[in-house]
N, C-alpha and C. Protein backbone atom coordinates (compact mmCIF):
# COMPACT_ATOMS: atom_id res chain seq x y z
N UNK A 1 84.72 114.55 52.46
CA UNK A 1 83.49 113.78 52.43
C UNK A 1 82.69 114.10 53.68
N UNK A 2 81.72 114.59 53.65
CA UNK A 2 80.34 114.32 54.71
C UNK A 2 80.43 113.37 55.32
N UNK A 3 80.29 113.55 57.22
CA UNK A 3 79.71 112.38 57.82
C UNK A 3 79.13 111.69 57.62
N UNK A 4 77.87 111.96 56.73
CA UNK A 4 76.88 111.03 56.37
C UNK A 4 77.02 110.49 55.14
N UNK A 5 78.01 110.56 54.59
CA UNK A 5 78.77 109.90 53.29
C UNK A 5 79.79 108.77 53.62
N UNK A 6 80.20 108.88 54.69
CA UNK A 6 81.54 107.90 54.94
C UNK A 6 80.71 106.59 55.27
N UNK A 7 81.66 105.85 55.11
CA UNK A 7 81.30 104.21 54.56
C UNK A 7 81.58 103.39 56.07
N UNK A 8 80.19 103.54 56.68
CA UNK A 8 79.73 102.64 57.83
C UNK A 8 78.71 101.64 57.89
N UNK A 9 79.00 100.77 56.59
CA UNK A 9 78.03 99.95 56.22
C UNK A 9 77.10 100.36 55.74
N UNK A 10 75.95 98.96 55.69
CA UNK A 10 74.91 99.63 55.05
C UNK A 10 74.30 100.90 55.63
N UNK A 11 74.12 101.65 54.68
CA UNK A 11 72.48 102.63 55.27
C UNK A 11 71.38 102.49 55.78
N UNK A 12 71.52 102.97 57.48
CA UNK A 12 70.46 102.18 58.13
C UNK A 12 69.22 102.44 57.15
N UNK A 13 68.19 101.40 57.79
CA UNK A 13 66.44 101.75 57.10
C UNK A 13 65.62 102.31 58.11
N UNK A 14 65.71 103.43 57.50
CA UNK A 14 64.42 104.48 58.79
C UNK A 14 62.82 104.09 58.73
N UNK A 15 62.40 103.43 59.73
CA UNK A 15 60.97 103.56 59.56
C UNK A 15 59.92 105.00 60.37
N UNK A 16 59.12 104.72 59.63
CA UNK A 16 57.76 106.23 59.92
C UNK A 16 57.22 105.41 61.36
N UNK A 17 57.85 106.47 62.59
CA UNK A 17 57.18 106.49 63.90
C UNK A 17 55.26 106.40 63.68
N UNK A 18 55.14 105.53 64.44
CA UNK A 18 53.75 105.48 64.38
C UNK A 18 53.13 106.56 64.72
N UNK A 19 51.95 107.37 63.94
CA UNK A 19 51.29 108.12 65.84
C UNK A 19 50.99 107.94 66.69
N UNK A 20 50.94 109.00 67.75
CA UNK A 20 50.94 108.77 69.36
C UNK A 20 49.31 108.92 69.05
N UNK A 21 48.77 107.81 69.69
CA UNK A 21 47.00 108.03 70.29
C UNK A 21 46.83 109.05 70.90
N UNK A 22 45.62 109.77 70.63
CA UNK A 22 44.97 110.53 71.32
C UNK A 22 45.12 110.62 72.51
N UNK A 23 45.24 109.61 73.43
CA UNK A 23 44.70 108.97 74.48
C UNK A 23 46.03 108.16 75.39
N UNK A 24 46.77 108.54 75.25
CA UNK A 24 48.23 108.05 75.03
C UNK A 24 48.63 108.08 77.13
N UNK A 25 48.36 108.69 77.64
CA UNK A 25 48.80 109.37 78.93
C UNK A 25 47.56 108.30 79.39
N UNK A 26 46.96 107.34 79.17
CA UNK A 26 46.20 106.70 80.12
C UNK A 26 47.41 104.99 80.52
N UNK A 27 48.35 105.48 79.67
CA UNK A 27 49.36 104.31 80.09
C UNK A 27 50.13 105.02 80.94
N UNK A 28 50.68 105.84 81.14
CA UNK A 28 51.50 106.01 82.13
C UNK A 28 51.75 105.78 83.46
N UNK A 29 50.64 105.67 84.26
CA UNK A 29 50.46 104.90 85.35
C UNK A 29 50.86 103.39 85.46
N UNK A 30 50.77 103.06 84.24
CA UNK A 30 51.23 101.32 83.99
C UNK A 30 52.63 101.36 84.04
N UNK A 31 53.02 102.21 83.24
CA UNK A 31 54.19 102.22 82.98
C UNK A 31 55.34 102.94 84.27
N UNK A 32 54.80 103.27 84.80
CA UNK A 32 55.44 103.85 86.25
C UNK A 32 55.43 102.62 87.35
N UNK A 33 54.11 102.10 87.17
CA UNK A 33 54.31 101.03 87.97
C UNK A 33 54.92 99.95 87.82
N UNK A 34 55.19 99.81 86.93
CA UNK A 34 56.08 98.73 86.08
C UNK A 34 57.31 98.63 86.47
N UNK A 35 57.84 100.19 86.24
CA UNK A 35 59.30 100.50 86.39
C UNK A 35 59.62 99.87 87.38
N UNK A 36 59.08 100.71 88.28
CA UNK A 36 59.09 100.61 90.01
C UNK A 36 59.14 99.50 90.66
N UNK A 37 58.56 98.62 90.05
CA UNK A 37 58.13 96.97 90.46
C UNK A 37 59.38 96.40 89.59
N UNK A 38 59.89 96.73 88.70
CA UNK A 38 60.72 96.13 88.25
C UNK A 38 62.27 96.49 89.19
N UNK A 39 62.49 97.87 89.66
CA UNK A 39 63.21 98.04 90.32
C UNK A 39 63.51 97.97 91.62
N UNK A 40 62.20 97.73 92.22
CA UNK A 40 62.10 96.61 93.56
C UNK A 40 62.86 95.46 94.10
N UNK A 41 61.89 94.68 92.49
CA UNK A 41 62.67 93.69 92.62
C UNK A 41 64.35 93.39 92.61
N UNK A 42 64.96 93.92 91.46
CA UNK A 42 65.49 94.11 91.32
C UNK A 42 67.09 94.74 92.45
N UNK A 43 66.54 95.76 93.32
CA UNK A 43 66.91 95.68 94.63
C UNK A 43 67.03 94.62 95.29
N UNK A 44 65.49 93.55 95.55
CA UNK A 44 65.27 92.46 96.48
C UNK A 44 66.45 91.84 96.25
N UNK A 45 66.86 91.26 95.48
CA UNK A 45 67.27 90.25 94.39
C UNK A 45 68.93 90.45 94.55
N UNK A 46 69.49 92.07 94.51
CA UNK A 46 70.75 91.80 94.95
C UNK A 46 71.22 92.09 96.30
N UNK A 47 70.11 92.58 97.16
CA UNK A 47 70.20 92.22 98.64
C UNK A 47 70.48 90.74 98.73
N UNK A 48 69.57 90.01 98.71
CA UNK A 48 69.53 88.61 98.92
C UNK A 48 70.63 87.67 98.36
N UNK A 49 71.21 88.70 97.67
CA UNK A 49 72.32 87.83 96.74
C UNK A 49 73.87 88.19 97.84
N UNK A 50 73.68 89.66 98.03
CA UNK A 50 75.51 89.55 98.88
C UNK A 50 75.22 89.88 100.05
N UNK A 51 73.76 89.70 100.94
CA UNK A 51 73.93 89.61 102.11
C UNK A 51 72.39 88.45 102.62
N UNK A 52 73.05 87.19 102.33
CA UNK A 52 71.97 85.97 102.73
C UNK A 52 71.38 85.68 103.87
N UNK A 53 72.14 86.17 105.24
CA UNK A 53 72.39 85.66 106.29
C UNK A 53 71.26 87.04 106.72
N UNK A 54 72.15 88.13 107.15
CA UNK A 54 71.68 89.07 107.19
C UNK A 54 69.39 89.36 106.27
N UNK A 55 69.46 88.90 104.87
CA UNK A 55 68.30 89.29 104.87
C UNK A 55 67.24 88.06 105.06
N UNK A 56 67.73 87.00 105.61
CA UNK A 56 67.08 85.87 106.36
C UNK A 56 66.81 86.19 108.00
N UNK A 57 67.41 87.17 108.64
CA UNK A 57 67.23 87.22 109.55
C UNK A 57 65.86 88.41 109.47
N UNK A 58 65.97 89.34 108.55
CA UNK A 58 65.04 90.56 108.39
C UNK A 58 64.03 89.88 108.34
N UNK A 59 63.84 88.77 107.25
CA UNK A 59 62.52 87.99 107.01
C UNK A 59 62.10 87.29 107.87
N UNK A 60 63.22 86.59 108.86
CA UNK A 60 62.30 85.91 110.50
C UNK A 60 61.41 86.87 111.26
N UNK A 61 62.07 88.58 111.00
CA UNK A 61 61.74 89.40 111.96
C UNK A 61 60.28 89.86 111.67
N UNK A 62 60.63 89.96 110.03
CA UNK A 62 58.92 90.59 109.33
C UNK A 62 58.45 89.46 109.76
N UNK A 63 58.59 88.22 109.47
CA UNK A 63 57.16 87.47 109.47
C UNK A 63 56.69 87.35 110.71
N UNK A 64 57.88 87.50 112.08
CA UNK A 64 57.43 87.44 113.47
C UNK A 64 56.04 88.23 113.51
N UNK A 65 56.46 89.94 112.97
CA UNK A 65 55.80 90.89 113.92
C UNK A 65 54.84 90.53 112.52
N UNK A 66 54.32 90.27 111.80
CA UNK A 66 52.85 89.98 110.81
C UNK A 66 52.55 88.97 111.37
N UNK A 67 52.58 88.26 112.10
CA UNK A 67 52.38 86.96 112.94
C UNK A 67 51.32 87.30 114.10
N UNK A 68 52.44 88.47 114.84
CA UNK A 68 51.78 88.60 115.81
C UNK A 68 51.26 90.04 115.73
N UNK A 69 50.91 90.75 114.79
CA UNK A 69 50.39 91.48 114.74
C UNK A 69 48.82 90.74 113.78
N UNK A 70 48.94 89.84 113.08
CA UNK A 70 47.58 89.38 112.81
C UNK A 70 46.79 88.69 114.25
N UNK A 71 47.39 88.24 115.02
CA UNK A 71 47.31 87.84 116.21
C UNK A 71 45.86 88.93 117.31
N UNK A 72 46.82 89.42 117.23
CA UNK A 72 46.64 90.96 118.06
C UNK A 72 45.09 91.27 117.24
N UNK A 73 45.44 91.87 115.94
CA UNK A 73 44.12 92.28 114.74
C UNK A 73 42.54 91.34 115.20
N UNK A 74 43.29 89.72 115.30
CA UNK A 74 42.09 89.05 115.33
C UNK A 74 41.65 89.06 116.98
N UNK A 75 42.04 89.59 117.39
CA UNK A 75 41.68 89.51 119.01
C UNK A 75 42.63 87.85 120.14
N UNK A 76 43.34 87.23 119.45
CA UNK A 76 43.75 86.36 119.42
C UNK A 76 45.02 86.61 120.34
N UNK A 77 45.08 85.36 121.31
CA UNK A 77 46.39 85.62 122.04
C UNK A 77 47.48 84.00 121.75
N UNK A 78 48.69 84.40 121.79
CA UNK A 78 49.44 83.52 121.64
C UNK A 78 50.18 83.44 123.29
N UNK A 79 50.07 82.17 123.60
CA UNK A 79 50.34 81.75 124.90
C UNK A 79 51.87 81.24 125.11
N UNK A 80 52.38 81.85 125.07
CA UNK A 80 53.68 81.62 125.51
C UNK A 80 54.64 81.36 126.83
N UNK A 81 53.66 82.07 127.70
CA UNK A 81 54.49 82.14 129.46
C UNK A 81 53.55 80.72 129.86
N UNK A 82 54.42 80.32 131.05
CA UNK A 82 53.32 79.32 131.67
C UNK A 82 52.42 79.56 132.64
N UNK A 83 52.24 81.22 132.87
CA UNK A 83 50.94 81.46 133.58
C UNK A 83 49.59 81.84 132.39
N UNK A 84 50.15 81.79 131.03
CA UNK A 84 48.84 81.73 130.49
C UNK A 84 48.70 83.22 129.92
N UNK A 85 49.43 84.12 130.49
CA UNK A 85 49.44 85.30 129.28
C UNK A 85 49.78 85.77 128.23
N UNK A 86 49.54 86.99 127.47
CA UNK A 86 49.77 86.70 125.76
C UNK A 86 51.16 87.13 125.56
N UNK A 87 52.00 86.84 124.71
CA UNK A 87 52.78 87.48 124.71
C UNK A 87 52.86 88.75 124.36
N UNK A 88 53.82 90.14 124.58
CA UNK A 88 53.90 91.68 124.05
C UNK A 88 55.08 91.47 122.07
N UNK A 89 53.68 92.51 121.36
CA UNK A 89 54.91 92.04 120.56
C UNK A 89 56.10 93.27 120.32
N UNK A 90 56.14 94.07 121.21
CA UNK A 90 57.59 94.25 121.03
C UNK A 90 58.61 93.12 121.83
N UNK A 91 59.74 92.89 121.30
CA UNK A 91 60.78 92.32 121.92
C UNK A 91 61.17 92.10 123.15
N UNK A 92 61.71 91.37 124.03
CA UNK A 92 62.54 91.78 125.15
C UNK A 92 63.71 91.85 125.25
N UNK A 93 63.78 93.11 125.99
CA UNK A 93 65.10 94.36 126.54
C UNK A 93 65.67 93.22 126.62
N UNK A 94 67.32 93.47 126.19
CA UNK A 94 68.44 92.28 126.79
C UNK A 94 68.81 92.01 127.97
N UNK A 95 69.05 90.58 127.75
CA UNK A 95 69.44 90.27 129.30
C UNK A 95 70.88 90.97 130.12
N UNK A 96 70.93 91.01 131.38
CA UNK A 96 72.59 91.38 131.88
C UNK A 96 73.23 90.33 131.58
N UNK A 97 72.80 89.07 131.56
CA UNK A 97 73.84 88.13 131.34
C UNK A 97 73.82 88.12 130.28
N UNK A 98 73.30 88.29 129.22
CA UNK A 98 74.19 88.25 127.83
C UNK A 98 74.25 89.27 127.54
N UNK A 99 74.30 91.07 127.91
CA UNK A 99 75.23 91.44 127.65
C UNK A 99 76.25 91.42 128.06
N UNK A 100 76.73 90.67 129.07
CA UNK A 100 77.89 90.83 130.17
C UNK A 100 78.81 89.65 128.95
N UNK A 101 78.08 88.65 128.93
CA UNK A 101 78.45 87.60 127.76
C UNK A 101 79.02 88.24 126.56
N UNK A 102 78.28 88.79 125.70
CA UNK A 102 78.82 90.14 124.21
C UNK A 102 79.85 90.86 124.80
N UNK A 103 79.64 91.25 126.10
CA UNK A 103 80.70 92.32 126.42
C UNK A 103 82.43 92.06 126.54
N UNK A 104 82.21 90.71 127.51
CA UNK A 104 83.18 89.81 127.30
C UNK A 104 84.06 89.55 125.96
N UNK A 105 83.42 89.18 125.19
CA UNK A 105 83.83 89.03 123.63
C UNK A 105 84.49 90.29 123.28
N UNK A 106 83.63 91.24 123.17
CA UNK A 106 84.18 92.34 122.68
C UNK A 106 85.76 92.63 123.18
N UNK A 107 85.53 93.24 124.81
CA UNK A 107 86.77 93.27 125.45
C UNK A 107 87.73 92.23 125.57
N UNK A 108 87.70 91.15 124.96
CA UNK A 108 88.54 90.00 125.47
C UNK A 108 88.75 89.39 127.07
N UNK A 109 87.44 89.83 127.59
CA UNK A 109 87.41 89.45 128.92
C UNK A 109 86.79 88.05 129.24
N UNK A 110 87.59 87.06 129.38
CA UNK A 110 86.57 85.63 130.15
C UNK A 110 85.79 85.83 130.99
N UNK A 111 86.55 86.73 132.39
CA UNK A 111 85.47 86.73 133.30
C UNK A 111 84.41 87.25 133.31
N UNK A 112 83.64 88.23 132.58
CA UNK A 112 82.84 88.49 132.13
C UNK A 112 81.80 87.16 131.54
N UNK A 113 82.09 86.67 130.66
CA UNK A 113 81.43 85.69 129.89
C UNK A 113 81.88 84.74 131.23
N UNK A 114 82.62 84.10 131.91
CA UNK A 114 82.60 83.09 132.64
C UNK A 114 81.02 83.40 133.58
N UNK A 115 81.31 84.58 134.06
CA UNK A 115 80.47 84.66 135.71
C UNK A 115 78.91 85.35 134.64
N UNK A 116 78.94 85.11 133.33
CA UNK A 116 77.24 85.46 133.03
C UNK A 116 76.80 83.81 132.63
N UNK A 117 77.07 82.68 132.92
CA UNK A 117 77.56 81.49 132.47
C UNK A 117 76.52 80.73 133.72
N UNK A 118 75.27 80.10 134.27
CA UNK A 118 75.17 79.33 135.35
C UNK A 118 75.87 78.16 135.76
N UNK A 119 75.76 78.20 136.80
CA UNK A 119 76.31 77.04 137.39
C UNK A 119 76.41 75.27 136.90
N UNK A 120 75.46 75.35 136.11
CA UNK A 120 75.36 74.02 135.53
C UNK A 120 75.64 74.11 134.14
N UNK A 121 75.87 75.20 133.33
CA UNK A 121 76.63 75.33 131.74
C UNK A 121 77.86 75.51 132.53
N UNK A 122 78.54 76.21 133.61
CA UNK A 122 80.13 75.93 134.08
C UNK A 122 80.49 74.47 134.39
N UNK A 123 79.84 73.82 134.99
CA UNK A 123 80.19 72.36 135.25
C UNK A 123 80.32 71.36 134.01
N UNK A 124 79.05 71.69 132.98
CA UNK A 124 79.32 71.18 131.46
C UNK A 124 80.44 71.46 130.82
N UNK A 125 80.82 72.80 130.74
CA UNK A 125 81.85 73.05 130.20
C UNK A 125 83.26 72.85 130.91
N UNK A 126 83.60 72.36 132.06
CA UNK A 126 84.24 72.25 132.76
C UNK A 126 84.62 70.42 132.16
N UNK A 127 83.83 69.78 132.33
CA UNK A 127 83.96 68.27 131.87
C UNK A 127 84.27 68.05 130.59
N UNK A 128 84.34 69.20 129.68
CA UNK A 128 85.07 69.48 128.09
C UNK A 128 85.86 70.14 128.18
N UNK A 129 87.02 70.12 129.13
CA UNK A 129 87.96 70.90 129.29
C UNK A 129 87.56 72.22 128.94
N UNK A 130 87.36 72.79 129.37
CA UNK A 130 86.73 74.84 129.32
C UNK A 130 87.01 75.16 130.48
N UNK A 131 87.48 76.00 130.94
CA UNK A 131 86.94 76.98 131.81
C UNK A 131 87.79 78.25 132.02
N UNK A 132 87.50 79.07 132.99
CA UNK A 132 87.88 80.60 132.66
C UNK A 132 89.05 80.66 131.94
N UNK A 133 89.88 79.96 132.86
CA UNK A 133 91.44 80.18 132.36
C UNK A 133 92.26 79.83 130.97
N UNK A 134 91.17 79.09 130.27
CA UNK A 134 91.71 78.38 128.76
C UNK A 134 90.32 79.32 128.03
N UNK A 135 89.22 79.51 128.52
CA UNK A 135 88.62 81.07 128.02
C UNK A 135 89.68 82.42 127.49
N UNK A 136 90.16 82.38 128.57
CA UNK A 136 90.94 83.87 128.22
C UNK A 136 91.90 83.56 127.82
N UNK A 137 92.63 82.18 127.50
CA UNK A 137 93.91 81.95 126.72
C UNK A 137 93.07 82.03 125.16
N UNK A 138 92.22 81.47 124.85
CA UNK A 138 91.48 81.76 123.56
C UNK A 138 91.30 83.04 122.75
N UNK A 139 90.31 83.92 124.06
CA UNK A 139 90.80 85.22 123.67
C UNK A 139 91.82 86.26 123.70
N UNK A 140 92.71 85.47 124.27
CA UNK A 140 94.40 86.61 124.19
C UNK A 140 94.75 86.01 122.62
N UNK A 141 94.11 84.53 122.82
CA UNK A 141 94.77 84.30 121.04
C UNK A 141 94.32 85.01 120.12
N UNK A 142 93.04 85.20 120.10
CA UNK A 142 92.28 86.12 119.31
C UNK A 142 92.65 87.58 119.06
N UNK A 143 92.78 87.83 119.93
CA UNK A 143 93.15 89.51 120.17
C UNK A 143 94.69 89.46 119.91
N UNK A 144 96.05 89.06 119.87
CA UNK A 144 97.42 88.87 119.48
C UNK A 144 97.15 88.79 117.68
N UNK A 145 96.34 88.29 117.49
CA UNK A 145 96.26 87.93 115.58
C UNK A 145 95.44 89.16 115.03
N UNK A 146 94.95 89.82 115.88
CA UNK A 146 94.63 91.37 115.57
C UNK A 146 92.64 90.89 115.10
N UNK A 147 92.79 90.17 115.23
CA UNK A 147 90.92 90.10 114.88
C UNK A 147 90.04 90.60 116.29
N UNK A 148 89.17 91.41 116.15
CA UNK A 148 88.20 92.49 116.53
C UNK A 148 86.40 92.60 116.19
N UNK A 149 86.27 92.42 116.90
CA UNK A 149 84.67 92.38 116.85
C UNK A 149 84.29 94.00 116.58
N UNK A 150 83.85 94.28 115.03
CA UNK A 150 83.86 95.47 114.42
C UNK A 150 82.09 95.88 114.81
N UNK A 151 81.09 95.16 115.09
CA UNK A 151 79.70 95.72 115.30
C UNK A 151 79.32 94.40 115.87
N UNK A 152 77.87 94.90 117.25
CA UNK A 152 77.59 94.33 117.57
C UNK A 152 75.78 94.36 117.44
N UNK A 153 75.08 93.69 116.69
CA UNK A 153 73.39 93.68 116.42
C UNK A 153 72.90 92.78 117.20
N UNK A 154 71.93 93.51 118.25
CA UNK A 154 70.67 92.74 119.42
C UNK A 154 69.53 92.86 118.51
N UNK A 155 69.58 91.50 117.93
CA UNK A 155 68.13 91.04 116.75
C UNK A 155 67.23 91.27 117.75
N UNK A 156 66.69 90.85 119.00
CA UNK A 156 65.83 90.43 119.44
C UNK A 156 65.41 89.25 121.07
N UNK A 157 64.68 89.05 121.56
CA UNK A 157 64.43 88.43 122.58
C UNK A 157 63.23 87.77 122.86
N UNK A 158 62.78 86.54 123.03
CA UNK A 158 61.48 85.51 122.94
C UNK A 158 61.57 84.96 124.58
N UNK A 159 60.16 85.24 124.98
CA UNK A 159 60.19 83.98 126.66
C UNK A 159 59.38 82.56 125.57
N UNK A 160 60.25 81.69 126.27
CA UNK A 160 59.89 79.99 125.86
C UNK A 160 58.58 80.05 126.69
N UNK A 161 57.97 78.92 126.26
CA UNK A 161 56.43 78.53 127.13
C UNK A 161 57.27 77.46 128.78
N UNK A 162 58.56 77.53 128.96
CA UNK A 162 58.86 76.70 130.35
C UNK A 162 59.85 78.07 131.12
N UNK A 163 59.45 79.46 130.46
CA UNK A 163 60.00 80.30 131.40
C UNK A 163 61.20 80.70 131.17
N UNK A 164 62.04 79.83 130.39
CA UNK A 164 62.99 80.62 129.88
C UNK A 164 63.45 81.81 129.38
N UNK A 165 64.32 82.49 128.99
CA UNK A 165 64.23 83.61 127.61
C UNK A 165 65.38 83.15 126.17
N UNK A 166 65.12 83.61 125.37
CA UNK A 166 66.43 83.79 124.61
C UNK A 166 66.33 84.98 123.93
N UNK A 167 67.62 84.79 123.68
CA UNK A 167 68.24 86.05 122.95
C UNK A 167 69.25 85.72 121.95
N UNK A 168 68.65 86.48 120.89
CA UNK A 168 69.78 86.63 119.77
C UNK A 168 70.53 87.81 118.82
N UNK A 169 72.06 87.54 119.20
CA UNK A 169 72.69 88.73 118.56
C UNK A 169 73.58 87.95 117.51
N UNK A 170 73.95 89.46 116.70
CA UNK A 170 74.82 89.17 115.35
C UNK A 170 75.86 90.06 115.26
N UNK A 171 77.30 89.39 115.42
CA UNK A 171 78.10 89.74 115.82
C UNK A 171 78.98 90.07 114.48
N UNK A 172 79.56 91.17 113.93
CA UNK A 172 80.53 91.29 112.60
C UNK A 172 81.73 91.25 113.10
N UNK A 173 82.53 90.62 112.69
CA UNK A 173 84.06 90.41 112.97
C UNK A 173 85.07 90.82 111.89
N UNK A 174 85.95 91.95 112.76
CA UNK A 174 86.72 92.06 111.36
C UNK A 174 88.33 91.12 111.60
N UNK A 175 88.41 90.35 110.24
CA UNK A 175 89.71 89.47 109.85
C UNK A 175 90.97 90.57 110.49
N UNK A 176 92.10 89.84 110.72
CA UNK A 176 93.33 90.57 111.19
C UNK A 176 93.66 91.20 109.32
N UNK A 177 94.42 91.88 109.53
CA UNK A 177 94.94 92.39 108.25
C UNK A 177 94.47 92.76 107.02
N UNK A 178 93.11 93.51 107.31
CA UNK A 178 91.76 93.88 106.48
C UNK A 178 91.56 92.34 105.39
N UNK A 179 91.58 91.17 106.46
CA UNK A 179 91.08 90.29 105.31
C UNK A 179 90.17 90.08 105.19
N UNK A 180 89.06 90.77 105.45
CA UNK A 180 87.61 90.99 105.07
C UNK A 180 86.85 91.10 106.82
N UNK A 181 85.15 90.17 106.46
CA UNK A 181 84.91 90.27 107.71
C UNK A 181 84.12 88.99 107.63
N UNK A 182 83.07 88.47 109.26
CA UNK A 182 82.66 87.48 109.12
C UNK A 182 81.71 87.80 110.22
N UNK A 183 80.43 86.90 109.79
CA UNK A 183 79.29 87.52 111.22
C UNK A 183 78.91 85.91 111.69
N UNK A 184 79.20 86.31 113.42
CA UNK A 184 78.78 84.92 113.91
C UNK A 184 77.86 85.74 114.69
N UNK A 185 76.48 84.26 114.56
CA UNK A 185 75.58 84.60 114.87
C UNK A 185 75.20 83.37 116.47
N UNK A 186 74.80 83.83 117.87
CA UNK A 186 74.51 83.32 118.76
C UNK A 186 73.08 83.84 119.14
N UNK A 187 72.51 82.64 119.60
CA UNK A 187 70.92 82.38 120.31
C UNK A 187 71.33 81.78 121.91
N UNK A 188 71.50 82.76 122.99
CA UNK A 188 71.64 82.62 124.29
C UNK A 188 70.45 82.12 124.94
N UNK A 189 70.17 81.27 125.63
CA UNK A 189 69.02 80.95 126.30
C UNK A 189 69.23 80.89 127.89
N UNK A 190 68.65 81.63 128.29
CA UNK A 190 68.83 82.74 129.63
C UNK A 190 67.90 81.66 131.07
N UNK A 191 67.64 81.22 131.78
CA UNK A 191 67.17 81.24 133.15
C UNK A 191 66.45 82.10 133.60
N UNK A 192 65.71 81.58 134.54
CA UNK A 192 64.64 82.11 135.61
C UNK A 192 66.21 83.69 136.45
N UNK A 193 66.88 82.59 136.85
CA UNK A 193 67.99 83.67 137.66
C UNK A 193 68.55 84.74 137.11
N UNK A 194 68.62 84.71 135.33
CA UNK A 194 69.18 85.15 134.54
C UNK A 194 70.78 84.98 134.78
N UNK A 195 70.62 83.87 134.25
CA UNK A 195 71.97 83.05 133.63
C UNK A 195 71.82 82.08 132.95
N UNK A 196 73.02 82.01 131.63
CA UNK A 196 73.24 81.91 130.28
C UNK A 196 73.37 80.24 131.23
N UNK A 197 71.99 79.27 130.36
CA UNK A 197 72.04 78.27 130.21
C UNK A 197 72.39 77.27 129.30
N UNK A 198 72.45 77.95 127.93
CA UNK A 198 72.87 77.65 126.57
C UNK A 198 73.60 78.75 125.47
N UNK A 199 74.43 78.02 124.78
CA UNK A 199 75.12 78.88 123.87
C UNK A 199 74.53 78.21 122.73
N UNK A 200 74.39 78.82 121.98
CA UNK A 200 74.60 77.97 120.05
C UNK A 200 74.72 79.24 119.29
């Protein structure tokens, strides 16, 4: 028996293809753009889906620099220092004390993170039981269970309008025993002296 004899149900019903218009190639531009926009999105959509954190931070960053780049466009200054000048919109370079702070982490070093720490976040933390020596018992704990700070991302740097700075990095951590990974994210807020006045 013929392929086209064997018994696969009914016999489909063929219909007569319409003709193609004359004029047919004035859609294609639609139809390209379509795609494209459909596959955009489509991208957007599963970015945003398995990395939330991460493309919330991209979107603080775009809307910063369209912020202050409409700023800039309109002749317009945004006053941020307390002598009254505009702010630059590139970023500011990181501080020594928080990289000395990141660095710490990384290496499992307290003293590092202790001495980028001012004098008055050591005394706070001192009255919550903290200080160097239960620092570096933390991170020997850390580092014995095999967990490792796998990448380290400098988002960025803002001066406050009372002179301050901050800074924020995003830290990936990999689990002991490839049990995945985890990103903690810190906003350091830096001093005139440059020293780490705040953690969060």
């Amino acid at each position: 028996m013929a392929l086209d004899e064997a018994a696969f149900g009914q016999k489909p019903q063929y219909q007569q293809r319409a003709p193609r218009g004359r004029f047919r190639f004035v859609g294609y531009p639609f139809r390209f753009f379509f795609r494209l926009l459909k596959r955009t999105l489509g991208g957007l959509i599963r970015t945003l889906a398995f990395h939330p954190v991460s493309s919330l931070l991209v979107l603080l960053l775009m809307a910063t620099a369209g912020f202050l780049g409409y700023e800039n466009y309109n002749g317009g200054r945004l006053h941020l220092g307390p002598s009254g000048g505009s702010a630059a919109s590139d970023t500011l370079p990181p501080s020594p004390a928080t990289e000395d702070f990141i660095k710490g982490q990384t290496t499992f070093n307290a003293a590092l993170m202790w001495q980028s720490f001012s004098g008055g976040l050591q005394q706070q933390l001192s009255q919550h039981g903290t200080n160097q020596q239960s620092l570096q018992r933390q991170l020997d704990q850390r580092k014995q269970a095999g967990s490792k700070i796998d990448q380290v991302q400098y988002v960025g740097g803002v001066q406050a309008p009372d002179g301050t700075r901050l800074f924020m990095y995003v830290l990936t951590i990999e689990a002991p025993n490839q049990q995945g990974v985890a990103e903690n994210h810190y906003v350091l807020t830096v001093d005139q002296t440059d020293k780490i006045i705040k953690v969060e």
